[in-house]
Protein backbone atom coordinates (compact mmCIF):
# COMPACT_ATOMS: atom_id res chain seq x y z
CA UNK A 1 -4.74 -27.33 -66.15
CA UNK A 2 -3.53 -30.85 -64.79
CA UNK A 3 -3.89 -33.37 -67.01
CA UNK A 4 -6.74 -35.20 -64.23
CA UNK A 5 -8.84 -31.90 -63.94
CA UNK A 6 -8.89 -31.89 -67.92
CA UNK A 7 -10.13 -35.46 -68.05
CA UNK A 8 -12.76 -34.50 -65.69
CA UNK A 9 -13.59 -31.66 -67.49
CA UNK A 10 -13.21 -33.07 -70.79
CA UNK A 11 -14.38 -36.94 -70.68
CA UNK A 12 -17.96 -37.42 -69.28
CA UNK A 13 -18.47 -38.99 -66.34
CA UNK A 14 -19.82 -42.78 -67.07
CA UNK A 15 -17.42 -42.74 -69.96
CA UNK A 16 -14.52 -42.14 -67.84
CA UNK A 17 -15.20 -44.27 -65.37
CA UNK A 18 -15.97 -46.94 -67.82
CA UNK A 19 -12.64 -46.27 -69.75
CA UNK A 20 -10.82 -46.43 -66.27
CA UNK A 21 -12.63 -49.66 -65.31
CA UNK A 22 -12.80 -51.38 -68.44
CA UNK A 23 -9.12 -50.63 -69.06
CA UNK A 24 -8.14 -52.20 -66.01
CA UNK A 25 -10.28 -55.34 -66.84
CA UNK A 26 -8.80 -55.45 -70.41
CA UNK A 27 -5.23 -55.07 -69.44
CA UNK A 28 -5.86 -57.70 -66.65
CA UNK A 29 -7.58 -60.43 -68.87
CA UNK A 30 -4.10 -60.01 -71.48
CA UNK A 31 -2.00 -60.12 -68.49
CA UNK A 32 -3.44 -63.51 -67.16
CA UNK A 33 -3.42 -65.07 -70.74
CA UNK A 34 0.08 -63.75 -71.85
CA UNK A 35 1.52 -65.05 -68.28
CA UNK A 36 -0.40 -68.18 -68.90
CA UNK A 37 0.75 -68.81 -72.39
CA UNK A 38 4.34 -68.03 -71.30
CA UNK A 39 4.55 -70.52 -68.14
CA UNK A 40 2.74 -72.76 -67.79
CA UNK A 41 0.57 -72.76 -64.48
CA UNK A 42 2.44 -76.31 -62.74
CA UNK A 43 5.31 -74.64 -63.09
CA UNK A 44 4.15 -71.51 -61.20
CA UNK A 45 2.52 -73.74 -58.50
CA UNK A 46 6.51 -74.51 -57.65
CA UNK A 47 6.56 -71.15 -56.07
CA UNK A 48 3.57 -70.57 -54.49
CA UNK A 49 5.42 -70.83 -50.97
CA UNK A 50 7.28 -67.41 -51.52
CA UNK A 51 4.70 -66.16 -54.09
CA UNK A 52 1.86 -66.27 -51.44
CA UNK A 53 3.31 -64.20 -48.06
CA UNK A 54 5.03 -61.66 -50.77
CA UNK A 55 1.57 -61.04 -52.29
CA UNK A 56 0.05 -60.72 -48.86
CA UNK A 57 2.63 -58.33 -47.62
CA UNK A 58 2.06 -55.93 -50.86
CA UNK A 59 -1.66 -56.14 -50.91
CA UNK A 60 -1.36 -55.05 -47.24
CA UNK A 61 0.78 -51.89 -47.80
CA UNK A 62 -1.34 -50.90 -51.04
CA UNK A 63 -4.65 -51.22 -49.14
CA UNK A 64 -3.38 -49.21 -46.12
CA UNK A 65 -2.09 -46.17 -49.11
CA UNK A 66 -5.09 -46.77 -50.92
CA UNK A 67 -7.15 -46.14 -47.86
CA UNK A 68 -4.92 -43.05 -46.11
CA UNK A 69 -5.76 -41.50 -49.65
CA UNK A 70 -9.37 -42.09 -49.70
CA UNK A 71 -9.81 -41.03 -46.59
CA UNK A 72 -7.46 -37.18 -47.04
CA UNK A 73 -9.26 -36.95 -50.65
CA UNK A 74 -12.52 -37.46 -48.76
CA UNK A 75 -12.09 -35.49 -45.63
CA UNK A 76 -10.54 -32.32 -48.32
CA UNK A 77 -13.83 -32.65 -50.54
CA UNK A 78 -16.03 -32.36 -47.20
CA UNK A 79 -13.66 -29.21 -45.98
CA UNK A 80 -14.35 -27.34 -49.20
CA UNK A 81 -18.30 -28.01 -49.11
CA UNK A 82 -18.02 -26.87 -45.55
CA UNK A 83 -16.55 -23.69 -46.82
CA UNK A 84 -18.69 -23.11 -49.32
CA UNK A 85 -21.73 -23.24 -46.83
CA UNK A 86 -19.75 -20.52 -44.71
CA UNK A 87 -19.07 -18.03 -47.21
CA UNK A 88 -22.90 -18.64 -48.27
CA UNK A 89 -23.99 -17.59 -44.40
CA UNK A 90 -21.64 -15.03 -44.34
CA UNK A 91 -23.22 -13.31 -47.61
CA UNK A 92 -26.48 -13.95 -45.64
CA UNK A 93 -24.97 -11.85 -42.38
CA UNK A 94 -23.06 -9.50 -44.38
CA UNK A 95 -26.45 -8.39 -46.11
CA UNK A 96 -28.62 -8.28 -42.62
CA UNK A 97 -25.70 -6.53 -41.33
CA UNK A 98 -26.19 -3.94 -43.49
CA UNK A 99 -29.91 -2.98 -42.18
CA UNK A 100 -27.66 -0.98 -39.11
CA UNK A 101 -26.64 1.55 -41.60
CA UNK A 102 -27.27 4.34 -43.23
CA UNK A 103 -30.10 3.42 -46.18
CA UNK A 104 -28.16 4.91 -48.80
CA UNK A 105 -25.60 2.77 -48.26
CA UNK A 106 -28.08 -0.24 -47.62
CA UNK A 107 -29.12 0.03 -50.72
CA UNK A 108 -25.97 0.14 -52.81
CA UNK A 109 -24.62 -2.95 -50.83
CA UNK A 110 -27.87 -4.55 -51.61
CA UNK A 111 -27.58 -4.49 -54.97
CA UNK A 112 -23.96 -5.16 -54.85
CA UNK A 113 -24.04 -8.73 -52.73
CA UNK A 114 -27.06 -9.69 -55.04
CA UNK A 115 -24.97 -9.14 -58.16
CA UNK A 116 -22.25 -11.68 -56.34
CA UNK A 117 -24.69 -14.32 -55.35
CA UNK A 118 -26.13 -14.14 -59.12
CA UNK A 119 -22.74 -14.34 -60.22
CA UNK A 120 -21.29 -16.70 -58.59
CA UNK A 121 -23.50 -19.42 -59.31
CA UNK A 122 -23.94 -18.35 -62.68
CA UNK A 123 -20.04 -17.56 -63.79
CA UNK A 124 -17.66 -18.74 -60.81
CA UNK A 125 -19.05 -22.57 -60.48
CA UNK A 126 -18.07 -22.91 -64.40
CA UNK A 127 -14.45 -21.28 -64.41
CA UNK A 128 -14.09 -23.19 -60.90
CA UNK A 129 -14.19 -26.38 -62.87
CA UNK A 130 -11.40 -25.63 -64.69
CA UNK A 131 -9.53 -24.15 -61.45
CA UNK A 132 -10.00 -20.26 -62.45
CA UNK A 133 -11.66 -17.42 -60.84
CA UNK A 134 -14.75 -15.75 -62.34
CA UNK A 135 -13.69 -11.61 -63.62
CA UNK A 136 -17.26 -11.01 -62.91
CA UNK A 137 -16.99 -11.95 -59.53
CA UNK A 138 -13.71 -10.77 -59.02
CA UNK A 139 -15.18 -7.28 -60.08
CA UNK A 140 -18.08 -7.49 -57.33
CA UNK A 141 -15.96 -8.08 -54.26
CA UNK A 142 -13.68 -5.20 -55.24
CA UNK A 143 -16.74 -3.32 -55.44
CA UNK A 144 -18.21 -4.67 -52.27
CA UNK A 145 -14.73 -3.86 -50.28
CA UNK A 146 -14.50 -0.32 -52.03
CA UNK A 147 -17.54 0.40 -50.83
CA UNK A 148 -16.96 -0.62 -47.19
CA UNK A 149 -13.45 0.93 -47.10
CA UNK A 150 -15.43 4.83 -47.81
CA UNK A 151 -17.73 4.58 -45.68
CA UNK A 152 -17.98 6.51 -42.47
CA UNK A 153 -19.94 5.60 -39.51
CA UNK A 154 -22.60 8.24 -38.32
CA UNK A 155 -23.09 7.27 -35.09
CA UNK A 156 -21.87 4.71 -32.75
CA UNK A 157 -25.05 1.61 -33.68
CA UNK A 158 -23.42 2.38 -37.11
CA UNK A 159 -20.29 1.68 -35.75
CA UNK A 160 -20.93 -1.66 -34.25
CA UNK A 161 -22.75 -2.86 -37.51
CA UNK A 162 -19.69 -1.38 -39.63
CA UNK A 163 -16.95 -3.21 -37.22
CA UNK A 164 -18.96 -6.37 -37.56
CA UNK A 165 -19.57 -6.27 -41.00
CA UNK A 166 -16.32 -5.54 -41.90
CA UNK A 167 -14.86 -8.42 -39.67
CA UNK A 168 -17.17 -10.80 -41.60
CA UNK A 169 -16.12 -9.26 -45.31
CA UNK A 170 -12.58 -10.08 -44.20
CA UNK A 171 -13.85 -13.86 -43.29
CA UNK A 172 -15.91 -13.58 -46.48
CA UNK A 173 -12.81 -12.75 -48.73
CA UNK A 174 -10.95 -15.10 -47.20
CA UNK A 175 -13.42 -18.28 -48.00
CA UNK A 176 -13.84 -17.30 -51.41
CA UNK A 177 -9.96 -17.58 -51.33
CA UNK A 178 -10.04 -20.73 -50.05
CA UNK A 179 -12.41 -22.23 -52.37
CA UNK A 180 -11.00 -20.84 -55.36
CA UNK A 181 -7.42 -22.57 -54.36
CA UNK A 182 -9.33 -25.67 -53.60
CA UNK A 183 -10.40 -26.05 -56.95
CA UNK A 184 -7.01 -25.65 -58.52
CA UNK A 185 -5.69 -27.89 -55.91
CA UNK A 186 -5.12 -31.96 -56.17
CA UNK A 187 -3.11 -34.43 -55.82
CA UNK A 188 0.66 -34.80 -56.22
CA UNK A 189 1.31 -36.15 -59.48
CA UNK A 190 4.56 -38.25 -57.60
CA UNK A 191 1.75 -39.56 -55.68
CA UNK A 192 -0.52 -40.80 -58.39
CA UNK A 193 2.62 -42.44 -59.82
CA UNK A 194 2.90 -44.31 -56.68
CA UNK A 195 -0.90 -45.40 -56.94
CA UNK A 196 -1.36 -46.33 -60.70
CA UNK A 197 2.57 -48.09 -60.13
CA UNK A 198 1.11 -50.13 -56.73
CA UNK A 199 -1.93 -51.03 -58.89
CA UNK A 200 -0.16 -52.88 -62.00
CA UNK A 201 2.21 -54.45 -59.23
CA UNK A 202 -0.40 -55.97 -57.23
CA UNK A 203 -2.89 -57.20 -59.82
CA UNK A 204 0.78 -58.67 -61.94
CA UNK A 205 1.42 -60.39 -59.02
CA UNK A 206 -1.72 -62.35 -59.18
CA UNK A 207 -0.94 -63.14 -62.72
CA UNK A 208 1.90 -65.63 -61.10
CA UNK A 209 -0.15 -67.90 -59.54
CA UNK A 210 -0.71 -71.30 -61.10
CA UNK A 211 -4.53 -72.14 -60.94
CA UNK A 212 -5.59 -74.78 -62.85
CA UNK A 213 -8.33 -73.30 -63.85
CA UNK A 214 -7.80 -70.11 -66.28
CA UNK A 215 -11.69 -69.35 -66.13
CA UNK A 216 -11.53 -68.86 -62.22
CA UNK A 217 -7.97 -66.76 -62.28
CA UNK A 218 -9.14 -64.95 -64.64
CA UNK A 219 -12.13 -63.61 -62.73
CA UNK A 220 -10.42 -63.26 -59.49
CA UNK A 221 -8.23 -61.14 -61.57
CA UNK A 222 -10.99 -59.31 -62.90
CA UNK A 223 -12.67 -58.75 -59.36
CA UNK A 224 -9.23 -57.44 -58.07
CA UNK A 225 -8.28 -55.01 -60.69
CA UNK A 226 -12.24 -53.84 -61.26
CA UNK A 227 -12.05 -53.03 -57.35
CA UNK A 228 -9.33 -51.33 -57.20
CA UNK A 229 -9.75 -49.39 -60.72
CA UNK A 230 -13.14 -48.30 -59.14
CA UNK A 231 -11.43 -46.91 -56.25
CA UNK A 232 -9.06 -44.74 -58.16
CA UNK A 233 -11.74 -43.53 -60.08
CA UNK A 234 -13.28 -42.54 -56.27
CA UNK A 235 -10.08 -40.60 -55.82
CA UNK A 236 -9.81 -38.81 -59.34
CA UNK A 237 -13.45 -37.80 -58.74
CA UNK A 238 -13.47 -36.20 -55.72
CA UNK A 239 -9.80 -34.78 -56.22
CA UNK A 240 -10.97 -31.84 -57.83
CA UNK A 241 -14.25 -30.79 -55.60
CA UNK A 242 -15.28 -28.22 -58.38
CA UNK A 243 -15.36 -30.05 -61.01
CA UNK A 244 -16.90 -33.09 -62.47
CA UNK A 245 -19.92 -34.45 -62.22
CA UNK A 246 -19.03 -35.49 -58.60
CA UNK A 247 -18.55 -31.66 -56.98
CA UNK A 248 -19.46 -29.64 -54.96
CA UNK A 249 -22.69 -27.72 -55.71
CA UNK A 250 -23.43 -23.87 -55.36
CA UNK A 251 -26.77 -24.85 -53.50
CA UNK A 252 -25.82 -22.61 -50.11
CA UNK A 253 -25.61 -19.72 -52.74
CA UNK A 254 -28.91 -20.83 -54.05
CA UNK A 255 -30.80 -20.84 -50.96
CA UNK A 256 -29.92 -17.47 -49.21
CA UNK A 257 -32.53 -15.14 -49.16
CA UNK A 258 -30.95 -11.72 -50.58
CA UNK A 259 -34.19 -9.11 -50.97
């Protein structure tokens, strides 16, 4: 398991985004005062001509990476809830499908996609949090598709239902896929190098600046480094949409009608 999915798993929520917040503060705070008690800040003033447009120019390329991330972590968390709420409706159409054939084999599919929704929110949401698949479930669908793959039309209404049926088991199998790869699925770690590597650079910069005042740097240090800490936290929440306290829930399971 990635060492970000086990935090998630592992570390509750408000204590891991108070570790990641209040470490940035801390580490900020010693930065400022070690800086401070190194060089004095009139002699940092001296520099404040180069120190200024070079800050600008690496706050402006961290904010644009910062943002492109948010934005793909975002837009990847709303894909997989979107998916999710598919393979719910096609459970639901799957199971009226069904109704066109023969009522033996109603029945036995009946039973078979109410045993999947049941298990899926009661098994597969848990292993998805730590990005594996459910046996239960697995067990199910190979039941489900067994029982699909034997069957033999009686007429040609049966044959419509079967065709369409089958054609949404295949888009069924196929979403469960999906999901089950999203939630083993995040970020680069090269690319949380280059996040957590921008963030010390750009709040260190700020320690460089002479301000006569060490209460006031100090807390525009602390805004800076809170903000962006809270931000990465945004990220490393929403990285893994399965897990965590910020994920995706099995309500579209939930709310299907299966009887």
């Amino acid at each position: 398991m990635p060492i970000m999915q086990r935090l998630l798993v592992e570390v509750p929520f408000f204590v891991l985004g108070f570790l990641v917040v209040g470490g940035a503060v801390l580490l900020t705070v010693v930065g400022v005062l070690i800086t401070r008690r190194l060089i004095p800040h009139h002699k940092l003033k001296l520099h404040h001509d180069v120190a200024d447009p070079l800050l600008g120019v690496m706050g402006a390329i961290y904010s644009v990476l910062l943002a492109f991330v948010v934005v793909t972590v975002w837009v990847s968390f709303d894909k997989s809830n979107s998916n999710v709420q598919q393979e719910a409706n096609s459970l639901a159409d799957i199971y009226r499908d069904a109704e066109g054939l023969s009522p033996d084999f109603r029945a036995k599919v009946s039973v078979l996609l109410q045993e999947y929704r049941d298990a899926v929110i009661k098994y597969e949401w848990k292993t998805m949090s730590r990005g594996q698949m459910s046996p239960e479930v697995e067990k199910l669908m190979k039941q489900v598709w067994e029982l699909y793959t034997t069957y033999a039309p009686k007429n040609s209404t049966e044959q419509s239902f079967f065709d369409e049926s089958v054609r949404k088991l295949n888009s069924f199998r196929e979403l469960r896929r999906l999901r089950l790869m999203d939630s083993r699925s995040g970020m680069q770690p090269l690319l949380w190098f280059v996040l957590v590597a921008g963030a010390v650079a750009t709040i260190s910069f700020t320690f460089l600046f002479g301000v006569e005042n060490l209460k006031a740097q100090i807390i525009m240090g602390v805004l800076l480094s809170a903000t962006i800490a809270l931000i990465l936290f945004a990220i490393m929440s929403m990285d893994y949409p399965f897990t965590g306290s910020v994920a995706v829930s099995p309500g579209p399971f939930q709310e299907i009608i299966l009887d």
